[in-house]
Protein backbone atom coordinates (compact mmCIF):
# COMPACT_ATOMS: atom_id res chain seq x y z
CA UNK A 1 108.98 90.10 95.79
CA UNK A 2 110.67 93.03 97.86
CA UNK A 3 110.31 90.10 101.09
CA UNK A 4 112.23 87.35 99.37
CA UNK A 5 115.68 86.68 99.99
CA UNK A 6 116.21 84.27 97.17
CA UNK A 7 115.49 86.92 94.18
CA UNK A 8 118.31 88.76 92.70
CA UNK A 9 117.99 92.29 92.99
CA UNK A 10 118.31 92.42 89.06
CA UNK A 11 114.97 90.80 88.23
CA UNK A 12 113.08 93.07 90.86
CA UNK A 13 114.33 95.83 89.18
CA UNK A 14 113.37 94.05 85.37
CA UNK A 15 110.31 93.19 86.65
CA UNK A 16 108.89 96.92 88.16
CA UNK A 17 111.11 98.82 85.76
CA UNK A 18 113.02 100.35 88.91
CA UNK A 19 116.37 102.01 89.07
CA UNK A 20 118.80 103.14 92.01
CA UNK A 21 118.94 106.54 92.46
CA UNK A 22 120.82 109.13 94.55
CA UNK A 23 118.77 108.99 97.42
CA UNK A 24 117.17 105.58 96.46
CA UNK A 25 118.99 102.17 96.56
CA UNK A 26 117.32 98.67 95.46
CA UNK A 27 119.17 97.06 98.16
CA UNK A 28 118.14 99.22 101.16
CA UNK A 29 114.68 99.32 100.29
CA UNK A 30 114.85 95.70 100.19
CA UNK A 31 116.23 95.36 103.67
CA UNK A 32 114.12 97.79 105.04
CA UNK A 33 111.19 96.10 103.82
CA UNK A 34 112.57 92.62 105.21
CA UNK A 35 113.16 94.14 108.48
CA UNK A 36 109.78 95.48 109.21
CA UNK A 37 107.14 93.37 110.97
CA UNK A 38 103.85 95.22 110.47
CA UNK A 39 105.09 95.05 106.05
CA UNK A 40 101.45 94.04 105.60
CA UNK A 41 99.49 97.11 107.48
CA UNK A 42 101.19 99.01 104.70
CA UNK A 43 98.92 97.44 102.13
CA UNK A 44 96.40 99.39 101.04
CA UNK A 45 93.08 99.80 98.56
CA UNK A 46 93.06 102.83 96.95
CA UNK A 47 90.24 104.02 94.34
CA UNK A 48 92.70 104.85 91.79
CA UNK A 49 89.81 106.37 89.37
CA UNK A 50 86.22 105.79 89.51
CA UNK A 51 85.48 102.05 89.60
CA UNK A 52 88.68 100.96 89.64
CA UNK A 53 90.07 100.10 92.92
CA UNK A 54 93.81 99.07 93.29
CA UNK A 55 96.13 98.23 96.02
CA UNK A 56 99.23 99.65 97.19
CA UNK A 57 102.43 98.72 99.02
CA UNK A 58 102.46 102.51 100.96
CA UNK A 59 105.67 101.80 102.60
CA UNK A 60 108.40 105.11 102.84
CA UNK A 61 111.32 103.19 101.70
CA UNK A 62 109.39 101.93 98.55
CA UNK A 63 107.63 105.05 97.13
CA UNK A 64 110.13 107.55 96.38
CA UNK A 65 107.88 110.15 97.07
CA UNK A 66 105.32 109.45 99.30
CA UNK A 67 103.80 112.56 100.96
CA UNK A 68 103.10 110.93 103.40
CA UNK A 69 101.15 114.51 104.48
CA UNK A 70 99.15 115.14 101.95
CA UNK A 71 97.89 111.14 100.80
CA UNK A 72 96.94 110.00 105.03
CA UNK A 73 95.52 106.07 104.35
């Protein structure tokens, strides 16, 4: 949804419960997202808790806190 031009910002943010912040914007996040190639290598499987495996979208302009550090995929 973050890759598609044609959705309003509005129903992204309705849809994911997501806010702009003071050092997060909808918009830029969006952009960034469009603008990078390898989008997909950030998708990853994570066991979330035992026996239930999930994915995530581990990209730094998405997850506003990403410790990127301490959680190495």
């Amino acid at each position: 949804m973050f890759r598609d031009k044609n959705l309003h910002d509005d129903l992204i943010r309705q849809t994911f419960g997501l806010k702009d912040k003071k050092g997060w914007k909808m918009a830029d996040a969006r952009q960034a997202v469009i603008n990078d190639s390898a989008w997909e290598e950030k998708i990853h499987q994570i066991l979330y808790r035992p026996f239930d495996a999930r994915s995530i979208f581990n990209h730094e302009q998405v997850i506003e806190r990403s410790r990127s550090e301490v959680m190495a995929i």
